[in-house]
Protein backbone atom coordinates (compact mmCIF):
# COMPACT_ATOMS: atom_id res chain seq x y z
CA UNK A 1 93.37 82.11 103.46
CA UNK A 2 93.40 85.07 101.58
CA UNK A 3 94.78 84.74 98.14
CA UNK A 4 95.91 88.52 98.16
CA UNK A 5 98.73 87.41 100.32
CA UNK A 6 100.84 85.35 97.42
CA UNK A 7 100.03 88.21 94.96
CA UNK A 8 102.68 89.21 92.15
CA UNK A 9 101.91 92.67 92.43
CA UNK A 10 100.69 92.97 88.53
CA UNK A 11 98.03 95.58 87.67
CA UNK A 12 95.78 95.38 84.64
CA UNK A 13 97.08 99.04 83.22
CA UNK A 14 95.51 100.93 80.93
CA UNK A 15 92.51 99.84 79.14
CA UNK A 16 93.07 100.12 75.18
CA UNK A 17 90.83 100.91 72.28
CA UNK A 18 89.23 97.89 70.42
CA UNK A 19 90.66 99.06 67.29
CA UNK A 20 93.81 101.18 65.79
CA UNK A 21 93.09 104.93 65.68
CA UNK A 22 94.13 108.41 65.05
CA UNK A 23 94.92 111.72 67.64
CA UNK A 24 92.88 114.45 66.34
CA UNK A 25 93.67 117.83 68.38
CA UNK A 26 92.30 121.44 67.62
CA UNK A 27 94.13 124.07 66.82
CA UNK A 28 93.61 127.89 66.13
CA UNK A 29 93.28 129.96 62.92
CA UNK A 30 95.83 132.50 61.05
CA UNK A 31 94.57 135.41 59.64
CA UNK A 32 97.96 136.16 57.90
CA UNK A 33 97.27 132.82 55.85
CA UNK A 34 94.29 134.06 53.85
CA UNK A 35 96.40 132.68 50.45
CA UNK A 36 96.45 128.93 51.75
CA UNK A 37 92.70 129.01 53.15
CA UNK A 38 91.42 127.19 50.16
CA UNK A 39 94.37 124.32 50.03
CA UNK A 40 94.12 124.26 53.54
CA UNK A 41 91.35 125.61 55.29
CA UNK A 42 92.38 124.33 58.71
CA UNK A 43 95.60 126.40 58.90
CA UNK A 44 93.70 129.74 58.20
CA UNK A 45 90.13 128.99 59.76
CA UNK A 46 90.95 126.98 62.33
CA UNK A 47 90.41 123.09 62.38
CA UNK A 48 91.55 119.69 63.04
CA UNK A 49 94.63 117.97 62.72
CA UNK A 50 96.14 114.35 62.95
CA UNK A 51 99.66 113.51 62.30
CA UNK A 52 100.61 111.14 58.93
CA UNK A 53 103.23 109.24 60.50
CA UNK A 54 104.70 108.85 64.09
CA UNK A 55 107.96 108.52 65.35
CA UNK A 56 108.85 106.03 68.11
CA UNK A 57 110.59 108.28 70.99
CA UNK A 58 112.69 104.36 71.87
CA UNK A 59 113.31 103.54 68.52
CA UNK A 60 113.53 106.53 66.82
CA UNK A 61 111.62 104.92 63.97
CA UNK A 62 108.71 106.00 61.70
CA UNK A 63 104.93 104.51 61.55
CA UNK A 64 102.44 105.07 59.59
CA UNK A 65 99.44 106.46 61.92
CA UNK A 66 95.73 104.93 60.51
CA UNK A 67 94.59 106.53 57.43
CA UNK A 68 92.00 109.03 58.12
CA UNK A 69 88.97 110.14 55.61
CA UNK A 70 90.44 113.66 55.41
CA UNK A 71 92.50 115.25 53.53
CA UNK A 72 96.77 115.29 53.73
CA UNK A 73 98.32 118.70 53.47
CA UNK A 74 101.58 119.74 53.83
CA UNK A 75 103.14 122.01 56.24
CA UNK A 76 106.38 123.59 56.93
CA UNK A 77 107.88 124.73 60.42
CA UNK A 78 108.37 128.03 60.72
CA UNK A 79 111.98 128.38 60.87
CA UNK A 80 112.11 126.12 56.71
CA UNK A 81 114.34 123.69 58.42
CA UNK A 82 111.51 120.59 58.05
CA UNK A 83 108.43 119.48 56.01
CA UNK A 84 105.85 117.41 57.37
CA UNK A 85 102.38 116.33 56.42
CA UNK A 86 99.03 116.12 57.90
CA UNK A 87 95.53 114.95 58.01
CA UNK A 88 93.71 118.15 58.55
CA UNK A 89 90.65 120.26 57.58
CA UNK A 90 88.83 123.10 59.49
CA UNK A 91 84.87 120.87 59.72
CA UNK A 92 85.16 117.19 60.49
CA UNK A 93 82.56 114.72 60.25
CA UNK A 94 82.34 112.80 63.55
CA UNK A 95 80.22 110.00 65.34
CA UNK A 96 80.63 109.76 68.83
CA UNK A 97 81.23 106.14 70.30
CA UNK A 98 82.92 106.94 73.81
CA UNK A 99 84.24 109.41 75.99
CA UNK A 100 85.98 110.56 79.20
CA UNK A 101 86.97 113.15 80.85
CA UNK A 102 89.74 114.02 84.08
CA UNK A 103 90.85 117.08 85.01
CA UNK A 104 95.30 117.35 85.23
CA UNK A 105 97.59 119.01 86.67
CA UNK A 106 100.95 119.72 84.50
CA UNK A 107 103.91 120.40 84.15
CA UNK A 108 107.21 120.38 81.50
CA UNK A 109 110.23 118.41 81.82
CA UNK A 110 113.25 117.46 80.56
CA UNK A 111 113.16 113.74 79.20
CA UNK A 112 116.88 112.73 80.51
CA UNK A 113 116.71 109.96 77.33
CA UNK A 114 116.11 112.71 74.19
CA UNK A 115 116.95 116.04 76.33
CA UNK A 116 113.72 117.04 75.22
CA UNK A 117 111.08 118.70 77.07
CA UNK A 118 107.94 117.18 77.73
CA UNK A 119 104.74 117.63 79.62
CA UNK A 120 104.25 115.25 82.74
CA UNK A 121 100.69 114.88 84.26
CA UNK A 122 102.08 115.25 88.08
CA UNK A 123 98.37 114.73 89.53
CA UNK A 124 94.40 114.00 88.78
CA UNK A 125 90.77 115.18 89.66
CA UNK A 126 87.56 114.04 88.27
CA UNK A 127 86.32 117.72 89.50
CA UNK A 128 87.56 120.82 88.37
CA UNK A 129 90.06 122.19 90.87
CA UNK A 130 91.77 125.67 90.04
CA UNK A 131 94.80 125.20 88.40
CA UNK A 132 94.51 121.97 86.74
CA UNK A 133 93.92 121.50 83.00
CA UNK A 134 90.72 119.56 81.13
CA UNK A 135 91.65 116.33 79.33
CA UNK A 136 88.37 115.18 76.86
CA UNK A 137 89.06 112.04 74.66
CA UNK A 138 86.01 110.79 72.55
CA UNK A 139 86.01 108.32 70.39
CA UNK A 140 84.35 107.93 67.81
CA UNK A 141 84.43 107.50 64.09
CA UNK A 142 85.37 110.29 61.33
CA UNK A 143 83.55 110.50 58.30
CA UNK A 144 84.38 111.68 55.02
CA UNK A 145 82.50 114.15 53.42
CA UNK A 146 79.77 112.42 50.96
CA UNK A 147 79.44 109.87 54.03
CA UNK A 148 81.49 106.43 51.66
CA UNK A 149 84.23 106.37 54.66
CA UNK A 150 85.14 105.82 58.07
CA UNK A 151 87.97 105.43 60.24
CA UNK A 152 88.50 105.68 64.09
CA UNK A 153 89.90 108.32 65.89
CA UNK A 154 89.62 109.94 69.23
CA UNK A 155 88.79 114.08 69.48
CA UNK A 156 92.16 115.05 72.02
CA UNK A 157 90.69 118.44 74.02
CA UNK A 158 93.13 119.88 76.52
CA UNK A 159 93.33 123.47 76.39
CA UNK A 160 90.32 125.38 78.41
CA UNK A 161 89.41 127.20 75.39
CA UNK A 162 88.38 124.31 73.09
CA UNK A 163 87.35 122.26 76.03
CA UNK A 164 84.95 124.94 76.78
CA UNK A 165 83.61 125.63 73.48
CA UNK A 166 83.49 122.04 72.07
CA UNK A 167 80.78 121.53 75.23
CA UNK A 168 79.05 124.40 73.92
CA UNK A 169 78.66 122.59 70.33
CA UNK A 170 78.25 119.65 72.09
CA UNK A 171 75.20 121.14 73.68
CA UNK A 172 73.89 122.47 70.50
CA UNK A 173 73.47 118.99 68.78
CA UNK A 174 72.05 117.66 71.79
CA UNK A 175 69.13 119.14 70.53
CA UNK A 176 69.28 117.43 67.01
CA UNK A 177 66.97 114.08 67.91
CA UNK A 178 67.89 111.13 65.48
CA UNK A 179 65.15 108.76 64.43
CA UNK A 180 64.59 105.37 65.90
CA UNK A 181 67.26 103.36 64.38
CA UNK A 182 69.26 106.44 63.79
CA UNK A 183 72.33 108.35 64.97
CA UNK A 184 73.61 111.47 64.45
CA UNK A 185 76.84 112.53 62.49
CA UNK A 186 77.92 115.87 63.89
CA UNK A 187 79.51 119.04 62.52
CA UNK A 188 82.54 120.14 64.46
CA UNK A 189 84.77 122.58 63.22
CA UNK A 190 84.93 126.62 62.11
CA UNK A 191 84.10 128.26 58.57
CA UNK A 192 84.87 131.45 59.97
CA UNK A 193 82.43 134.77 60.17
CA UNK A 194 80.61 136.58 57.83
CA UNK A 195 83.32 138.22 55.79
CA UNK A 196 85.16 134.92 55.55
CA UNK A 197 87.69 135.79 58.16
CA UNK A 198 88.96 133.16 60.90
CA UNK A 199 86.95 133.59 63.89
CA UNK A 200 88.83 134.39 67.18
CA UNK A 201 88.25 134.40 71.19
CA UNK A 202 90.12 135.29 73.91
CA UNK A 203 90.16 133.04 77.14
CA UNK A 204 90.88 134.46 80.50
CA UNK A 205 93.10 136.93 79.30
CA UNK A 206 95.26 134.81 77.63
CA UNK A 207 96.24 134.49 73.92
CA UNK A 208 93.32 134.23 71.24
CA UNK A 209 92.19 130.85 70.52
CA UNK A 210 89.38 129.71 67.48
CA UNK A 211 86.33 128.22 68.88
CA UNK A 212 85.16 125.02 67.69
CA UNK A 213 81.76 125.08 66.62
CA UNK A 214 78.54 123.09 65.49
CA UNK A 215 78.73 123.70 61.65
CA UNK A 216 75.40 123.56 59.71
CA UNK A 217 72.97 122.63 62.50
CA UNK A 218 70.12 123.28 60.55
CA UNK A 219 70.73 120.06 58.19
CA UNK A 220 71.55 117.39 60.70
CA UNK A 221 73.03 113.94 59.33
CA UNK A 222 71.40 111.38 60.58
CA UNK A 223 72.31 107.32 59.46
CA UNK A 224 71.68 104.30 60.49
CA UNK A 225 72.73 102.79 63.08
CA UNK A 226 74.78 99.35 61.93
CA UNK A 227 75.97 96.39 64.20
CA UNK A 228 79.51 97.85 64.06
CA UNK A 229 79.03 100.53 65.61
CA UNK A 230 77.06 98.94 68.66
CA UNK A 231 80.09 96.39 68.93
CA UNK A 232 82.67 99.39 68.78
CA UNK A 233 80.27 100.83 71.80
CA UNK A 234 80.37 97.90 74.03
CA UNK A 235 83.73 96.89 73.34
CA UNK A 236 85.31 100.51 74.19
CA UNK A 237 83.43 100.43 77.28
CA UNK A 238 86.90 98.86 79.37
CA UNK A 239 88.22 102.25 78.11
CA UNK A 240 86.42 104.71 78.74
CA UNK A 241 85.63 103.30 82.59
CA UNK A 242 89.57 102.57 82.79
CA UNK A 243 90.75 102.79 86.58
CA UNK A 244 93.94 103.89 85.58
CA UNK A 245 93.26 106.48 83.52
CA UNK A 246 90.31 107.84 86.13
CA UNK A 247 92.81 107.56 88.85
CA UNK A 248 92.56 110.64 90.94
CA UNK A 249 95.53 112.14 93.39
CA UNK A 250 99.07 112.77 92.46
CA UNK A 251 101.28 111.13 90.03
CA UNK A 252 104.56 112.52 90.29
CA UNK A 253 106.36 114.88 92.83
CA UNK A 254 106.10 118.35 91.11
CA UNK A 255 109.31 120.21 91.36
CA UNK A 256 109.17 123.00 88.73
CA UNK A 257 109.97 126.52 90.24
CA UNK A 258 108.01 129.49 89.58
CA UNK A 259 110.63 130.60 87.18
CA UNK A 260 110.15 127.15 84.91
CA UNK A 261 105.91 127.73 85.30
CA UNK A 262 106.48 130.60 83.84
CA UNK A 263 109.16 130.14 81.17
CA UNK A 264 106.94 126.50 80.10
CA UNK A 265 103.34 128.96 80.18
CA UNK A 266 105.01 130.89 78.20
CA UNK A 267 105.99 128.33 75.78
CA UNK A 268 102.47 127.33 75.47
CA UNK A 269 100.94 130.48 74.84
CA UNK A 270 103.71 130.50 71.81
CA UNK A 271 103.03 127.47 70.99
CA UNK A 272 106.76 126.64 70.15
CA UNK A 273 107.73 122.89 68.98
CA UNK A 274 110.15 121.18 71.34
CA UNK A 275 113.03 121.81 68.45
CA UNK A 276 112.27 125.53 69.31
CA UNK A 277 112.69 125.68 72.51
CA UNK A 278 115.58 124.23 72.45
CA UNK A 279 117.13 126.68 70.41
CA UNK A 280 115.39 129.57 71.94
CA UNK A 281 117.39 128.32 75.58
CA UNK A 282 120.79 127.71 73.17
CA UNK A 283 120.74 131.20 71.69
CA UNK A 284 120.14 132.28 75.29
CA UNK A 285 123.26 130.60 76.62
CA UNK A 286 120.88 127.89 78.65
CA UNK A 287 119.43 131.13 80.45
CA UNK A 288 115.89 130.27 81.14
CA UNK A 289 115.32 133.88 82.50
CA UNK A 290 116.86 135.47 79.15
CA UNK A 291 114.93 133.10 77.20
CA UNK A 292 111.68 134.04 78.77
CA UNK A 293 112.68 137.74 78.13
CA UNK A 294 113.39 136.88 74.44
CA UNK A 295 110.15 134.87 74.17
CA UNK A 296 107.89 137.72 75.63
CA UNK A 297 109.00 140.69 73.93
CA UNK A 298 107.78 139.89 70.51
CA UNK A 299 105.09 137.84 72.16
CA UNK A 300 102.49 138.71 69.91
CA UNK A 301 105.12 138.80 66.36
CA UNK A 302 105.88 134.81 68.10
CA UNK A 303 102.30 133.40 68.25
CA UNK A 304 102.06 134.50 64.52
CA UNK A 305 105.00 132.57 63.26
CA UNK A 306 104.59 130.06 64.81
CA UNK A 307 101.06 129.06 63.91
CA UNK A 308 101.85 126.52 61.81
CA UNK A 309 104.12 124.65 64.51
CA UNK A 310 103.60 120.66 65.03
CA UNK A 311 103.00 119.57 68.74
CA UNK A 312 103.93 116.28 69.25
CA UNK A 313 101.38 113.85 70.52
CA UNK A 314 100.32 112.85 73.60
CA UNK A 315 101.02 109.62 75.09
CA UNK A 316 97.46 108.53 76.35
């Protein structure tokens, strides 16, 4: 007899990381910053950020995220009503352990707990199908800069810009062949051009994003390769082969309309914080087509002020 027939219905879920670990996601330079590009170079070039401390969306209460080897700036939202502080810095030191890659489809909802809105993965690919999103996670370790530290994080890539152009790097210190014993630490980030300006691309049309790059090529870091690191290899493994997460087909029932597509792209493209939204659709009178009037207008004065706004961080 088939034991599948007094089943509980339990599934295994999603496959965790061996060890605690930081979100590290990309975000674009500020030429209008030029004054803070030497306390933090990641604002004005371009670079990578991790959030300090979390707060628990069912608790409402603040952890402590894993201490990175970077440094912690500060950072105020654009409107002075909050301070908050992150790891961040425009080149980051990184050894690759793991990664994995889907393609999603999304959209932005309302959480009926906080009122806030929040992006929902509604369906999955493991090929690229027009009109879904890239999702890279890799894992890996972050080093500081004379080499003494480590921690874990995972690299969070989700916008078609950095997706595109951390491949690109990617490919570049492909080339880069570390000894026999060895691995490679790679460069990731942006120093800017020539003149010492942030660097800029445009994608599709859209709004102008930084692209990550390999920094200093020429002078690869190779070390040695330690039984750590092959036990943080094998033991990842469950992740990044996770059935869950590699799930393809849909989710969730999609039931934006084309007027919330295009208020939420919008959104994006401004990069506004949650808190801003909500005030954008309160000064509006709860008018999503008003608000999307307000919010293009000045689309271009928008992106600028809010450069320096926090996204929150993604669940998986």
């Amino acid at each position: 007899m088939s034991n599948e027939k007094f089943d509980d219905g339990s599934t295994s879920g999603y496959a965790e990381l061996p060890v605690p670990f930081a979100w590290l996601r990309w975000t674009r330079g500020e030429s209008k910053l030029a004054a803070l590009k030497t306390a933090d170079p990641g604002l004005y070039y371009g670079g990578w950020r991790a959030s300090v401390t979390r707060t628990d969306p069912n608790t409402n209460e603040t952890h402590e995220n894993p201490r990175l080897p970077l440094p912690i700036v500060e950072r105020v939202s654009e409107d002075g009503k909050y301070k908050f502080q992150v790891y961040a810095t425009n080149v980051l030191n990184f050894l690759p352990i793991q990664n994995r890659q889907r393609f999603e489809l999304r959209e932005r909802i309302k959480d009926p707990n906080t009122g806030k809105e929040r992006e929902k993965i509604v369906a999955v690919s493991l090929e690229q199908i027009q009109g879904y999103a890239p999702s890279r996670q890799v894992f890996g370790l972050v080093f500081s800069a004379n080499g003494s530290e480590y921690a874990p994080a995972v690299l969070f890539i989700n916008k078609w810009s950095s997706f595109i152009s951390f491949n690109k790097a990617g490919a570049q210190w492909k080339k880069s062949k570390a000894p026999e014993g060895m691995v490679l630490v790679r460069r990731y980030g942006s120093i800017g051009d020539a003149k010492g300006n942030p660097k800029f691309e445009t994608f599709g049309g859209q709004g102008r994003s930084t692209p990550i790059e390999a920094i200093d090529i020429s002078n690869p870091n190779f070390i040695k390769v330690i039984p750590e690191f092959d036990e943080l290899f094998e033991n990842s493994l469950a992740w990044k082969n996770c059935d869950m997460w590699l799930r393809e087909g849909k989710q969730e029932e999609a039931t934006s309309t084309p007027l919330v597509q295009k208020f939420n792209a919008a959104c994006d493209e401004a990069r506004l914080s949650n808190i801003e939204i909500e005030q954008l659709l309160k000064e509006q009178g709860g008018n999503m087509a008003k608000a999307l009037q307000a919010l293009t207008v000045g689309e271009e004065d928008v992106n600028s002020k809010l450069a320096t706004a926090e996204e929150e961080d993604f669940p998986f």
